[in-house]
PDB file of N, CA and C in Angstrom:
ATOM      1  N   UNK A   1       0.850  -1.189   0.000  1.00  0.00           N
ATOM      2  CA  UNK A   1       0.000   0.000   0.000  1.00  0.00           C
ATOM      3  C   UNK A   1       0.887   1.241   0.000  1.00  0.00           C
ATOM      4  N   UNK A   2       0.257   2.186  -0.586  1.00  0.00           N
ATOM      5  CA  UNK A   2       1.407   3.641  -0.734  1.00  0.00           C
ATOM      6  C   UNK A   2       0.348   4.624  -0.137  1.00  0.00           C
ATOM      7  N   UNK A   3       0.424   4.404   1.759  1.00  0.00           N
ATOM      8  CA  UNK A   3      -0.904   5.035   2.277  1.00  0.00           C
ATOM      9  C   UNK A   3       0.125   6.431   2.323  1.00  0.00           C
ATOM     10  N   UNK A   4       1.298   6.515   2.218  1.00  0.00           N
ATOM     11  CA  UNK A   4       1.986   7.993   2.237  1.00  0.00           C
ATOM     12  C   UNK A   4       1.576   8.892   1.061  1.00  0.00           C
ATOM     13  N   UNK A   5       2.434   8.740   0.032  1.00  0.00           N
ATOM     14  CA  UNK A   5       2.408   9.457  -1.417  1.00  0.00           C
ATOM     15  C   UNK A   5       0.598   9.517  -1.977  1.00  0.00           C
ATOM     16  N   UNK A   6      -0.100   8.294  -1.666  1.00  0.00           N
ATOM     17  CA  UNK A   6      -1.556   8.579  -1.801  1.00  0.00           C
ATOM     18  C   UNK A   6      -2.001   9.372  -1.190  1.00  0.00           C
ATOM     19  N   UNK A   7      -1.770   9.963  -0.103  1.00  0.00           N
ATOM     20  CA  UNK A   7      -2.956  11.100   1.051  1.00  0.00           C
ATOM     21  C   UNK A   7      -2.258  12.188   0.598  1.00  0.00           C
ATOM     22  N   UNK A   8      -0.683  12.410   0.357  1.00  0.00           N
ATOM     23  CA  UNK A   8      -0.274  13.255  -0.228  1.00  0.00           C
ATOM     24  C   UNK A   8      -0.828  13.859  -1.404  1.00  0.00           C
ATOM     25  N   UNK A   9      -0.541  12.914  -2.108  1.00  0.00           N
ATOM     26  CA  UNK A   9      -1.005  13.126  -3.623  1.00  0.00           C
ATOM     27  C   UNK A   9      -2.726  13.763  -4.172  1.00  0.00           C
ATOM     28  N   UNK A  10      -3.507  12.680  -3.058  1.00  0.00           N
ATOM     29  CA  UNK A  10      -4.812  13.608  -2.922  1.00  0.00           C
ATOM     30  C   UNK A  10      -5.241  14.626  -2.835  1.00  0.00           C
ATOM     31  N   UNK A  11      -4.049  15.509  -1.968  1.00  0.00           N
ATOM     32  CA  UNK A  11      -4.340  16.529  -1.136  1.00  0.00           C
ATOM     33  C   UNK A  11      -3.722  17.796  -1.865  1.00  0.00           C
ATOM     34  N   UNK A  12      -2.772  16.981  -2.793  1.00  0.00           N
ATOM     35  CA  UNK A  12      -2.165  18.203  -3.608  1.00  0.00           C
ATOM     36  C   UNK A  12      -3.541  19.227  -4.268  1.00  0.00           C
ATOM     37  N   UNK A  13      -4.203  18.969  -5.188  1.00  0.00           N
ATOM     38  CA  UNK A  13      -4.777  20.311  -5.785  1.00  0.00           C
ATOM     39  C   UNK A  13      -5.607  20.921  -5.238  1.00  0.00           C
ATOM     40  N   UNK A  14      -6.171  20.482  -3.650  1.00  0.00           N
ATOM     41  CA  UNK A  14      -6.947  21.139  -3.573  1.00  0.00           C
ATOM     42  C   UNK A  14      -5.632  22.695  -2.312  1.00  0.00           C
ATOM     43  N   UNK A  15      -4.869  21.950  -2.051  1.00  0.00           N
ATOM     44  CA  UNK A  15      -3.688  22.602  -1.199  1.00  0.00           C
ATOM     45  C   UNK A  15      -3.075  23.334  -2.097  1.00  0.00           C
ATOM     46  N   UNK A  16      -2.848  23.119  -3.580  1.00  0.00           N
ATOM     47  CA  UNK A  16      -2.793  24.573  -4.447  1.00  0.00           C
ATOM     48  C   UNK A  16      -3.737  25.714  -4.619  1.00  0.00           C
ATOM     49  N   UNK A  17      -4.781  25.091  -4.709  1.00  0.00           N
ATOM     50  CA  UNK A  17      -6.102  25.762  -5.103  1.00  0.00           C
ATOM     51  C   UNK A  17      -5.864  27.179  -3.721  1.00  0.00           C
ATOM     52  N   UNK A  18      -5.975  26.364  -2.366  1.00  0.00           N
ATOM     53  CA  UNK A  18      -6.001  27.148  -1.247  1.00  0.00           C
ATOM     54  C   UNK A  18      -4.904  28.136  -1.225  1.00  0.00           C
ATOM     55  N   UNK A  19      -3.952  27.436  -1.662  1.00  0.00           N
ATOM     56  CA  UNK A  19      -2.658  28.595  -1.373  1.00  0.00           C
ATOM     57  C   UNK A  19      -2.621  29.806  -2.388  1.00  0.00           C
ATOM     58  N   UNK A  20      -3.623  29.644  -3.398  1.00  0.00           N
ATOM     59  CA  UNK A  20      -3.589  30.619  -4.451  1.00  0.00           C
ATOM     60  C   UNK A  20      -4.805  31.763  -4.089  1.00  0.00           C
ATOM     61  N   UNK A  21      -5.875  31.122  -3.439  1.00  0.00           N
ATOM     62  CA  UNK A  21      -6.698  31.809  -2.577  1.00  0.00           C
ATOM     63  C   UNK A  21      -6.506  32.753  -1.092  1.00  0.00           C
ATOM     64  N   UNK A  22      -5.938  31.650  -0.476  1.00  0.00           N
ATOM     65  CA  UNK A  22      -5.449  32.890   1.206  1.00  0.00           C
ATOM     66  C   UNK A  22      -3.473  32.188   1.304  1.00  0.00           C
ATOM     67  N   UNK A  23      -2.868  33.168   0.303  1.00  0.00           N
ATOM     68  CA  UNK A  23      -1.870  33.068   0.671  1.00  0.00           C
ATOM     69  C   UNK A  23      -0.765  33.404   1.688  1.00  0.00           C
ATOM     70  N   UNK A  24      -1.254  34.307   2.067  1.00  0.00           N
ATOM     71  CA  UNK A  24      -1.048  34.764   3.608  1.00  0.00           C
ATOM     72  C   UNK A  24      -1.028  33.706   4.471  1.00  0.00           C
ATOM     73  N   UNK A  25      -2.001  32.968   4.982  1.00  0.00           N
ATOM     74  CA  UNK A  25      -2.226  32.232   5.874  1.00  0.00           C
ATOM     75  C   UNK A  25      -1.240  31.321   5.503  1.00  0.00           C
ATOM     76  N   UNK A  26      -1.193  30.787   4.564  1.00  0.00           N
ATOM     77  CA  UNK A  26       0.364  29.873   3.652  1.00  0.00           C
ATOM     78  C   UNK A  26       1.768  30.683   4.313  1.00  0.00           C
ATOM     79  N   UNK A  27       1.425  31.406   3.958  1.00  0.00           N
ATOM     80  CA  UNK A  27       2.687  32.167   4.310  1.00  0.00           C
ATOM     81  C   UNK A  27       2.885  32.451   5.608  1.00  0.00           C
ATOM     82  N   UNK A  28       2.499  32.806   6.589  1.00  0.00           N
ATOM     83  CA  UNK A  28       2.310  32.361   7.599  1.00  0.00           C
ATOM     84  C   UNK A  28       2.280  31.552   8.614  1.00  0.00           C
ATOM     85  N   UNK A  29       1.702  30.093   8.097  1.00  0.00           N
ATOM     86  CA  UNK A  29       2.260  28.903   8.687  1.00  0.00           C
ATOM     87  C   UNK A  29       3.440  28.556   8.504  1.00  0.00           C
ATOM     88  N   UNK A  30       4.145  28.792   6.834  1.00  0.00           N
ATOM     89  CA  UNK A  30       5.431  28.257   6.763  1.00  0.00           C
ATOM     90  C   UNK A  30       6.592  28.887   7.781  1.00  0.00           C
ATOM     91  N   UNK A  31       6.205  30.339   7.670  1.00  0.00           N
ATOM     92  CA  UNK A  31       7.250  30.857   8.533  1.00  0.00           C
ATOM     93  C   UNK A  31       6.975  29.547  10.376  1.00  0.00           C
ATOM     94  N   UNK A  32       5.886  29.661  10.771  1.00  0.00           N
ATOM     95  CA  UNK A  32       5.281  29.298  11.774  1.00  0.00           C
ATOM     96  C   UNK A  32       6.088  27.808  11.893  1.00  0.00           C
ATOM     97  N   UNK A  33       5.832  26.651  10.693  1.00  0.00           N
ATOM     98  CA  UNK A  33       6.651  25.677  10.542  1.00  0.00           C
ATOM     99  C   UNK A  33       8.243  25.746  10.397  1.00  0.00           C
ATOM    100  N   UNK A  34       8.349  26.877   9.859  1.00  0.00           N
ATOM    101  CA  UNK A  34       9.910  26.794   9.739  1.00  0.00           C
ATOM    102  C   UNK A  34      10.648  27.204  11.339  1.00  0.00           C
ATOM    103  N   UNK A  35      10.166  27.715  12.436  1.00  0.00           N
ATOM    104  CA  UNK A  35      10.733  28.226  13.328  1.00  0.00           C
ATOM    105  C   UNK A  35      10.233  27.208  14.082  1.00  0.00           C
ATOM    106  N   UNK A  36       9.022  26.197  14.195  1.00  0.00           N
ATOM    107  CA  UNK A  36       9.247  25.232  15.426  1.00  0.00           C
ATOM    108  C   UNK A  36       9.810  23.751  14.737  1.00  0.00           C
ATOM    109  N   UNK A  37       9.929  23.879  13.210  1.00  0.00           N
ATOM    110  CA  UNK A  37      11.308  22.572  13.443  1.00  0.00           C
ATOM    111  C   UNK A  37      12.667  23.178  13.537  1.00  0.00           C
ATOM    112  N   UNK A  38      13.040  23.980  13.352  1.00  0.00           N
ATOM    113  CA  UNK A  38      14.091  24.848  13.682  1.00  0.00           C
ATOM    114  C   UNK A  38      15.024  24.045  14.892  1.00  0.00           C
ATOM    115  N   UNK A  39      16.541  23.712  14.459  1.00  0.00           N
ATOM    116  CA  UNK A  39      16.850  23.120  15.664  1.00  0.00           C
ATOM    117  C   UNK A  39      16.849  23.684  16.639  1.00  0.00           C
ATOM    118  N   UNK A  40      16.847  23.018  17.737  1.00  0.00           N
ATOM    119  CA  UNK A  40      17.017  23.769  18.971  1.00  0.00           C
ATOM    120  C   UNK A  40      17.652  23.089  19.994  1.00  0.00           C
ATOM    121  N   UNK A  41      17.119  22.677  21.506  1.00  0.00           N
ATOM    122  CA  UNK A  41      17.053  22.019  22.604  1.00  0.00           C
ATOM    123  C   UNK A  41      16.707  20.311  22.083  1.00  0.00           C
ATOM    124  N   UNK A  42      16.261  20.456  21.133  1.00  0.00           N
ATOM    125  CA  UNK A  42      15.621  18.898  20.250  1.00  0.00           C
ATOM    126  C   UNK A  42      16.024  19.481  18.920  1.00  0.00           C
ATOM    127  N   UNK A  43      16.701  18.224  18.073  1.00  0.00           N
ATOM    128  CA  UNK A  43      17.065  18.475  16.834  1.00  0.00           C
ATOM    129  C   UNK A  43      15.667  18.423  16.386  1.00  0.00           C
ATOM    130  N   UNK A  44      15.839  18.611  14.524  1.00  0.00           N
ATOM    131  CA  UNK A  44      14.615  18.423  13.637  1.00  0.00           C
ATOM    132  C   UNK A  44      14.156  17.032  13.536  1.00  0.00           C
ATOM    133  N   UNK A  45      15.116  16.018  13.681  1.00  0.00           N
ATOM    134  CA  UNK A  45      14.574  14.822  13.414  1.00  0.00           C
ATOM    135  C   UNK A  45      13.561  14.264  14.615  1.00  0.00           C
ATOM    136  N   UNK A  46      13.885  14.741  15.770  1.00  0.00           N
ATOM    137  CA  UNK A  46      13.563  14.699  17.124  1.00  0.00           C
ATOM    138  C   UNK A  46      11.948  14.749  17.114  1.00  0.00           C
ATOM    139  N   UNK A  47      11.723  16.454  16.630  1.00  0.00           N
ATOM    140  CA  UNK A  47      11.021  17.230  16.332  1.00  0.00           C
ATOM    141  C   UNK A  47       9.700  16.861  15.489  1.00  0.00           C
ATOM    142  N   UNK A  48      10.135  16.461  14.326  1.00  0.00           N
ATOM    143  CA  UNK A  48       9.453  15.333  13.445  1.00  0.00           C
ATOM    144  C   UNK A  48       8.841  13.952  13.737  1.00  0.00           C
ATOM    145  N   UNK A  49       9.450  13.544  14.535  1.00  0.00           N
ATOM    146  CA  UNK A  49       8.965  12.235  15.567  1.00  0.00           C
ATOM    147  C   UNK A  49       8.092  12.749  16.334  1.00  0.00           C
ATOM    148  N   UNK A  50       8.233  13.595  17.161  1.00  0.00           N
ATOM    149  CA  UNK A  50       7.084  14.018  17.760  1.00  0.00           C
ATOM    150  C   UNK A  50       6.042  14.504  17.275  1.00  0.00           C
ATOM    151  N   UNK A  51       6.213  15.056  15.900  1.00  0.00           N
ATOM    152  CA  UNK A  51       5.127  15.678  15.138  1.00  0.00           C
ATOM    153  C   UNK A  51       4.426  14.460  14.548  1.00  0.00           C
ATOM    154  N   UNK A  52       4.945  13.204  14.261  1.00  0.00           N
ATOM    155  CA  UNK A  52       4.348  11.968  14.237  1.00  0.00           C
ATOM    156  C   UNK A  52       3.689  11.385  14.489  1.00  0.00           C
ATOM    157  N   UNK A  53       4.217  11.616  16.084  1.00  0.00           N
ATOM    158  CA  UNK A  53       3.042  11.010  16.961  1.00  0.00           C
ATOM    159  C   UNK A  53       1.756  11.850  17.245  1.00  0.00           C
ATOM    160  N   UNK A  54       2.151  13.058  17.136  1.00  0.00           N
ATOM    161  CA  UNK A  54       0.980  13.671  17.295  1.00  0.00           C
ATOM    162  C   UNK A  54      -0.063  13.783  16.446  1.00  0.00           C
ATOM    163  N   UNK A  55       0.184  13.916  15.250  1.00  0.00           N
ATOM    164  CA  UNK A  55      -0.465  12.959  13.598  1.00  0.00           C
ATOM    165  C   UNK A  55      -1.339  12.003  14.226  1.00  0.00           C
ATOM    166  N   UNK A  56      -0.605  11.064  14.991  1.00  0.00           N
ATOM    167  CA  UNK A  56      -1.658   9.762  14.921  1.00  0.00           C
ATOM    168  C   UNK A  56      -2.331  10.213  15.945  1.00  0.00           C
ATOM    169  N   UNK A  57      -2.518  11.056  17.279  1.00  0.00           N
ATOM    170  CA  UNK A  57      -3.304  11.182  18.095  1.00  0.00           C
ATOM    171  C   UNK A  57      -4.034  12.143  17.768  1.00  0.00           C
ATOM    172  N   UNK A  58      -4.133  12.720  16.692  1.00  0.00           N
ATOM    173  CA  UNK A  58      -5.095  13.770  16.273  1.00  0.00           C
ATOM    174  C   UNK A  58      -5.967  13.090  15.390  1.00  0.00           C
ATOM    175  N   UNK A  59      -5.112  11.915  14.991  1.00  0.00           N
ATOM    176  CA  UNK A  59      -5.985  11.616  13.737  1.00  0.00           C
ATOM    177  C   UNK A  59      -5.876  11.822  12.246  1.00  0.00           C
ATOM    178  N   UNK A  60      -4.977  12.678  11.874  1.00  0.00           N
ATOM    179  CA  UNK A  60      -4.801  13.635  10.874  1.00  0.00           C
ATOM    180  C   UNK A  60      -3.656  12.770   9.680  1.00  0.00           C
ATOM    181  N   UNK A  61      -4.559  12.246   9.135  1.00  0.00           N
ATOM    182  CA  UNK A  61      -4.099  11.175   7.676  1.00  0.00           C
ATOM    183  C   UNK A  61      -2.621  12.338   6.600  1.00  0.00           C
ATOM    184  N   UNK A  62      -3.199  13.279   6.449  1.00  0.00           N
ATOM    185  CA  UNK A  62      -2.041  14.401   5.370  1.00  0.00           C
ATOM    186  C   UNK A  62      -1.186  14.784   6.562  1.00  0.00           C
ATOM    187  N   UNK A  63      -1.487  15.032   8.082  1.00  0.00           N
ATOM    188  CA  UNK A  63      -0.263  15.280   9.251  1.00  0.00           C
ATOM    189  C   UNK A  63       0.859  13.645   8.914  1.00  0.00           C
ATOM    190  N   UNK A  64      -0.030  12.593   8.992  1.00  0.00           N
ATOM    191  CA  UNK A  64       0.493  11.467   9.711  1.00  0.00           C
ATOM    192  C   UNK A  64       1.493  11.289   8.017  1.00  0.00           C
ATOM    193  N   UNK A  65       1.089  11.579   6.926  1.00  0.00           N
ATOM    194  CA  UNK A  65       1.860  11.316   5.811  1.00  0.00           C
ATOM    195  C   UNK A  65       2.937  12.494   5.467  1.00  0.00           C
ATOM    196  N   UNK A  66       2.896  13.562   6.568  1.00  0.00           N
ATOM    197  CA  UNK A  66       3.611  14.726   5.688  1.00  0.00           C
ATOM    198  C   UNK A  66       5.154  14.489   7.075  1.00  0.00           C
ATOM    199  N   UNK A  67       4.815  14.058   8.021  1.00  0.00           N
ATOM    200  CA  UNK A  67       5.822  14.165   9.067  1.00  0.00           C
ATOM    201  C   UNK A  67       6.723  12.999   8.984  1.00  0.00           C
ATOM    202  N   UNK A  68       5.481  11.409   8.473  1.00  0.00           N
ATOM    203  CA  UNK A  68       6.491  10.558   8.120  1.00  0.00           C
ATOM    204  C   UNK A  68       7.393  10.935   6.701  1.00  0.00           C
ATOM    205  N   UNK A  69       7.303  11.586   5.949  1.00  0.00           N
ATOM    206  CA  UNK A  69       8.466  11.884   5.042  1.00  0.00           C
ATOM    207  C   UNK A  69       9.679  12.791   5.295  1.00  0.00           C
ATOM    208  N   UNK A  70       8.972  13.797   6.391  1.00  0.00           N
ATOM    209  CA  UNK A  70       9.668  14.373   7.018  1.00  0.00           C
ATOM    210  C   UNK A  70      10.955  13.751   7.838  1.00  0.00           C
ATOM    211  N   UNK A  71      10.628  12.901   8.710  1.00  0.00           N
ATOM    212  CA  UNK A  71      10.946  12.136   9.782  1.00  0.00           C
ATOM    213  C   UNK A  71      12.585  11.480   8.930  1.00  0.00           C
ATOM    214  N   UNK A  72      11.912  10.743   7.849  1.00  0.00           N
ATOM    215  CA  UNK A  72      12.522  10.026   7.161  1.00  0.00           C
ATOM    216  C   UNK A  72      13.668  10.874   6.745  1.00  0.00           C
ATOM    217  N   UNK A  73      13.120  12.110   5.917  1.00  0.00           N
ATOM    218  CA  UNK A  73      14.382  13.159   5.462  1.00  0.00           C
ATOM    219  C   UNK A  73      15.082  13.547   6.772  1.00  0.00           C
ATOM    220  N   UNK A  74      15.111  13.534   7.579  1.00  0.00           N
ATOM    221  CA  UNK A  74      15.685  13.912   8.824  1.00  0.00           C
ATOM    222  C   UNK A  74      16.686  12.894   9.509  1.00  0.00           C
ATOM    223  N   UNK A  75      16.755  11.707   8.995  1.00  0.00           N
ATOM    224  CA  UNK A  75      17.470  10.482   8.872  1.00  0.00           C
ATOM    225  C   UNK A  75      16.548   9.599  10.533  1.00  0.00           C
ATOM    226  N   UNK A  76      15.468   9.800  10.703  1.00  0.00           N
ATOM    227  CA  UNK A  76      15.033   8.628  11.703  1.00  0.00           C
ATOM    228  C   UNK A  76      14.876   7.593  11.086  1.00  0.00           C
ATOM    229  N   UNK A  77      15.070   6.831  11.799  1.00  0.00           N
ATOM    230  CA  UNK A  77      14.752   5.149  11.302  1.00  0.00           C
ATOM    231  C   UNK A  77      13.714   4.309  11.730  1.00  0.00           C
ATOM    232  N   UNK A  78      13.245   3.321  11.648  1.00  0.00           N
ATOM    233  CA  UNK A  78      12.216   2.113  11.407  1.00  0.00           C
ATOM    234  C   UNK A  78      12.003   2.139  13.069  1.00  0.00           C
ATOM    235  N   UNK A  79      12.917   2.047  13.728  1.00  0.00           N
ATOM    236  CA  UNK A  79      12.823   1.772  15.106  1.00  0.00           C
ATOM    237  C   UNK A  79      12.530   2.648  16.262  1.00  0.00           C
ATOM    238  N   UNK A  80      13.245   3.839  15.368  1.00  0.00           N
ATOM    239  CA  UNK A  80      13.234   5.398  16.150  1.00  0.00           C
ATOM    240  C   UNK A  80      11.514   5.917  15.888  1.00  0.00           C
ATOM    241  N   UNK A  81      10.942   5.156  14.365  1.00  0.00           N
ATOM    242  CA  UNK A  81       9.727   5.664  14.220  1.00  0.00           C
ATOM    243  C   UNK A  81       8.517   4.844  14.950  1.00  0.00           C
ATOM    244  N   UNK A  82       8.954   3.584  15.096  1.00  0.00           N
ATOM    245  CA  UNK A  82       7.705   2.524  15.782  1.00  0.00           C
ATOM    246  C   UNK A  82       7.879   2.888  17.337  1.00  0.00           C
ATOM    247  N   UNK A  83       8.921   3.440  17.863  1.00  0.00           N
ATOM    248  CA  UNK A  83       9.406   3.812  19.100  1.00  0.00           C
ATOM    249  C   UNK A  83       8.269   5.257  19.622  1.00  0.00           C
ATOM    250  N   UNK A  84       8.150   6.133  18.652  1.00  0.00           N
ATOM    251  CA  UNK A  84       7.647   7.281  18.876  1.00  0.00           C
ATOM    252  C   UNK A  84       6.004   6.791  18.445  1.00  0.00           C
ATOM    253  N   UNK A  85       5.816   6.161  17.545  1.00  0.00           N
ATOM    254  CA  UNK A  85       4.373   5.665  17.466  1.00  0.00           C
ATOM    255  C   UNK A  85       3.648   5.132  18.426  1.00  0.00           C
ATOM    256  N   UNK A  86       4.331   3.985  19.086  1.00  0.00           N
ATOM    257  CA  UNK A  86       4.120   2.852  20.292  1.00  0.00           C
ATOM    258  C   UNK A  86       3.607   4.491  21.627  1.00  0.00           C
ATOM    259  N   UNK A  87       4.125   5.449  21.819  1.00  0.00           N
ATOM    260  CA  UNK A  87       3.632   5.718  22.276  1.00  0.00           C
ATOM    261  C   UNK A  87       2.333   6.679  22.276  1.00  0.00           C
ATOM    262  N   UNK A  88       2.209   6.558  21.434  1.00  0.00           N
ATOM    263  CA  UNK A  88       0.437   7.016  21.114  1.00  0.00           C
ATOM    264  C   UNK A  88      -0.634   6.422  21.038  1.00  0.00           C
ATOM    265  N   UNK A  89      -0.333   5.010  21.429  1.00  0.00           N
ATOM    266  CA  UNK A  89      -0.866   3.895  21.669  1.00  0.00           C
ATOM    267  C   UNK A  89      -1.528   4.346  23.589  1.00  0.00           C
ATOM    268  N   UNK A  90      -0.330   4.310  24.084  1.00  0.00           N
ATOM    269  CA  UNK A  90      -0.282   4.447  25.298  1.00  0.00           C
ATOM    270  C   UNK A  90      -1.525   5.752  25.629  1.00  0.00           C
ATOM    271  N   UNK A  91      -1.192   7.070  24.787  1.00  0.00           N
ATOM    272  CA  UNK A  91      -1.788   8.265  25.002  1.00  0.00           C
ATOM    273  C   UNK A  91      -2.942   8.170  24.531  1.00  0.00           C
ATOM    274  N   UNK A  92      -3.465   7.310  23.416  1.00  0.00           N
ATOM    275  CA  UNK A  92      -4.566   7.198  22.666  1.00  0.00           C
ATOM    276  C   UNK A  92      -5.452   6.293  22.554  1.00  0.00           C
ATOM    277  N   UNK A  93      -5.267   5.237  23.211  1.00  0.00           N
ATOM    278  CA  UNK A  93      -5.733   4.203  23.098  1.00  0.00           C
ATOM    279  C   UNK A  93      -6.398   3.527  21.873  1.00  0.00           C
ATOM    280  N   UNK A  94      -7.186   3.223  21.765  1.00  0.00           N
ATOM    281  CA  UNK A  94      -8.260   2.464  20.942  1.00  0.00           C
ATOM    282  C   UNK A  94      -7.943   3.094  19.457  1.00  0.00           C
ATOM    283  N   UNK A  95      -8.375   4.300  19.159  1.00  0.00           N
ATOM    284  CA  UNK A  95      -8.324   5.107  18.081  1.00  0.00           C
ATOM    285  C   UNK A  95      -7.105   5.217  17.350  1.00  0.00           C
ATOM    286  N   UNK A  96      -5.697   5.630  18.344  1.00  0.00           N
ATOM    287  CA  UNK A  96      -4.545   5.571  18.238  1.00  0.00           C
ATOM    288  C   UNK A  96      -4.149   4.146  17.625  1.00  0.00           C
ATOM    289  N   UNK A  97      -4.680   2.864  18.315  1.00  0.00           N
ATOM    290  CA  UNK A  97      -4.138   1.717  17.783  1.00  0.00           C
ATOM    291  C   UNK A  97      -4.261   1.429  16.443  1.00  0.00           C
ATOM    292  N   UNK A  98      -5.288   2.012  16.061  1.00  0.00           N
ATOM    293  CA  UNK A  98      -5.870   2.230  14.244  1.00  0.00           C
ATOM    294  C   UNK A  98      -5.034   2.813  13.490  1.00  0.00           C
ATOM    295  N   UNK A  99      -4.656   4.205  14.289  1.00  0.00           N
ATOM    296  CA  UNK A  99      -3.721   5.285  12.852  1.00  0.00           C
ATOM    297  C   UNK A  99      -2.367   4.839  13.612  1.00  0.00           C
ATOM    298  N   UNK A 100      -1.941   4.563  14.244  1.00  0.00           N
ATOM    299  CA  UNK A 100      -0.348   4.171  14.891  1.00  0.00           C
ATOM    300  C   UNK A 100      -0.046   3.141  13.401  1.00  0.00           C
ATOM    301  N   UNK A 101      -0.549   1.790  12.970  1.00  0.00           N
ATOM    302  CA  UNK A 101      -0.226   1.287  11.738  1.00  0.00           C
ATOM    303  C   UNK A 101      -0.155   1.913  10.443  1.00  0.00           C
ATOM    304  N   UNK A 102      -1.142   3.256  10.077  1.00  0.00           N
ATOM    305  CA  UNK A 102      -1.209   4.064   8.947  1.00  0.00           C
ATOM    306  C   UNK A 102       0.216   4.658   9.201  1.00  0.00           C
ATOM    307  N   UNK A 103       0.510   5.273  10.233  1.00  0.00           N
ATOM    308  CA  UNK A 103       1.702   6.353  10.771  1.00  0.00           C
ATOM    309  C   UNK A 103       2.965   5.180   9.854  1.00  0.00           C
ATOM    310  N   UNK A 104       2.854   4.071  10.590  1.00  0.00           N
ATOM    311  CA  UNK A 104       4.040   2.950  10.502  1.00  0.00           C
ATOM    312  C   UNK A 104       3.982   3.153   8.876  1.00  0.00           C
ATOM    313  N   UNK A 105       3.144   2.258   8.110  1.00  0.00           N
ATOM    314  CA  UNK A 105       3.196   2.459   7.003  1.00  0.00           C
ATOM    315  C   UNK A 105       3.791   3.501   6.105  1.00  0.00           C
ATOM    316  N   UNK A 106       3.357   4.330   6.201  1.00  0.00           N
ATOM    317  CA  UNK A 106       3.597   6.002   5.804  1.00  0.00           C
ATOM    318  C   UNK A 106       4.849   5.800   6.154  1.00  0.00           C
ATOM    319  N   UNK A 107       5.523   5.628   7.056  1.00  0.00           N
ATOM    320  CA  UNK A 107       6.955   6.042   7.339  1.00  0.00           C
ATOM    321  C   UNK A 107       7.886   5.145   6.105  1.00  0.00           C
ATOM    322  N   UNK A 108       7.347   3.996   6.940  1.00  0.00           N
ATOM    323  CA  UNK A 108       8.319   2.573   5.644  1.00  0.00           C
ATOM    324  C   UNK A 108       8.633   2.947   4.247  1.00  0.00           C
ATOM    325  N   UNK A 109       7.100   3.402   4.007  1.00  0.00           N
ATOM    326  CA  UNK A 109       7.250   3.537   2.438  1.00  0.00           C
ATOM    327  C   UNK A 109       8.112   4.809   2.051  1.00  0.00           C
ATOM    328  N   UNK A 110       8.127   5.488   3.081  1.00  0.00           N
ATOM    329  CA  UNK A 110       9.107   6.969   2.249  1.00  0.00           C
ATOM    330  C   UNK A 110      10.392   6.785   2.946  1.00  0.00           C
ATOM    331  N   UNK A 111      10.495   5.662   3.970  1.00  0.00           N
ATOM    332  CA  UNK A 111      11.955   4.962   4.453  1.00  0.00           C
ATOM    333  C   UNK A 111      12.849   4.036   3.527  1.00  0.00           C
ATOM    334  N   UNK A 112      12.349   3.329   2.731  1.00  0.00           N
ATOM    335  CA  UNK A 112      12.091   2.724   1.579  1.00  0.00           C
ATOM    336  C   UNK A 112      12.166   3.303   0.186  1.00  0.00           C
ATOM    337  N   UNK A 113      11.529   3.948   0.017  1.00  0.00           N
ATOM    338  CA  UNK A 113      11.765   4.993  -1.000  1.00  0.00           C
ATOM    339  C   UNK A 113      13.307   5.573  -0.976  1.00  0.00           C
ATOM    340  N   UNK A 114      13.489   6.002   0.024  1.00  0.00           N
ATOM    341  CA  UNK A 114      15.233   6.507  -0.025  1.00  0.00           C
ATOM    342  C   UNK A 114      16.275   5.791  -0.038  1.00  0.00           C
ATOM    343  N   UNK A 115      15.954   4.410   0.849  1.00  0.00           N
ATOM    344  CA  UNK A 115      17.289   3.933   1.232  1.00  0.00           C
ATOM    345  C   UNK A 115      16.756   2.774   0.145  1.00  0.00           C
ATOM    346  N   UNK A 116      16.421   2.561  -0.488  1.00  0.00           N
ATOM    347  CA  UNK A 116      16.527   1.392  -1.635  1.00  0.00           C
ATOM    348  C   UNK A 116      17.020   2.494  -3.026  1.00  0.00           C
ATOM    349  N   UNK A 117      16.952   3.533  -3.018  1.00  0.00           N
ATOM    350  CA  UNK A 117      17.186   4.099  -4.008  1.00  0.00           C
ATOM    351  C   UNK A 117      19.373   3.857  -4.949  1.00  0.00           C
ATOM    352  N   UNK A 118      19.542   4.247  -5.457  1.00  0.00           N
ATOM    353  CA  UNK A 118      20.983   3.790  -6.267  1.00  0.00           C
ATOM    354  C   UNK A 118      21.875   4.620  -5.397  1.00  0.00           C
ATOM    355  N   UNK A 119      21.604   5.266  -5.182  1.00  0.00           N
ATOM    356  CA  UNK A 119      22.655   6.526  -4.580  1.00  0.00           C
ATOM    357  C   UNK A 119      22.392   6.454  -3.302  1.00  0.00           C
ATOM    358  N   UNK A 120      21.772   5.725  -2.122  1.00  0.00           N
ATOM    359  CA  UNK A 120      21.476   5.461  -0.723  1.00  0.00           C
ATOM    360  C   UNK A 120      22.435   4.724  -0.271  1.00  0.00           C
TER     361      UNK A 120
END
């Protein structure tokens, strides 16, 4: 299953459409995104893991696919990502146990995507 690049991919025209409409608010969040992955006290990859998990406890299918690629570009791994998932299990119970496997997925496939690539 390609539950990553699919929710992505869905989400693309209507996420152009919007940004051509209230670009401000675009503009706005990015700055907003660019200053809380921003390293700090917690690197970005850190950062991204946590934004992961919070994906799956919100619920949020385009969060849970945009952080696992993130995560991935940030060099976390398979273990570092089921590590940060597992606990949203804990925080989320029931609901969480549902998107914690979408999260997993999503990650693999854009974990996968890189490190099988020629130049990885």
């Amino acid at each position: 299953m390609h539950y990553g690049h699919e929710v992505l991919d869905d989400l693309r025209p209507q996420t152009r459409e919007l940004r051509q409409l209230i670009p401000d608010v675009y503009k706005g969040f990015g700055a907003l995104h660019s200053a809380a992955f921003a390293d700090g006290a917690l690197d970005s990859k850190m950062k991204e893991l946590i934004a992961l998990a919070i994906a799956v406890s919100t619920q949020c299918d385009g969060c849970i696919a945009s952080h696992a690629r993130a995560a991935v570009k940030q060099g976390a791994t398979l273990e570092e990502a089921a590590d940060a998932i597992g606990v949203t299990i804990l925080m989320g119970g029931g609901p969480a146990s549902i998107y914690a496997p979408r999260a997993y997925a999503a990650f693999v496939e854009f974990y996968e995507q890189i490190h099988s690539a020629p130049d990885a």
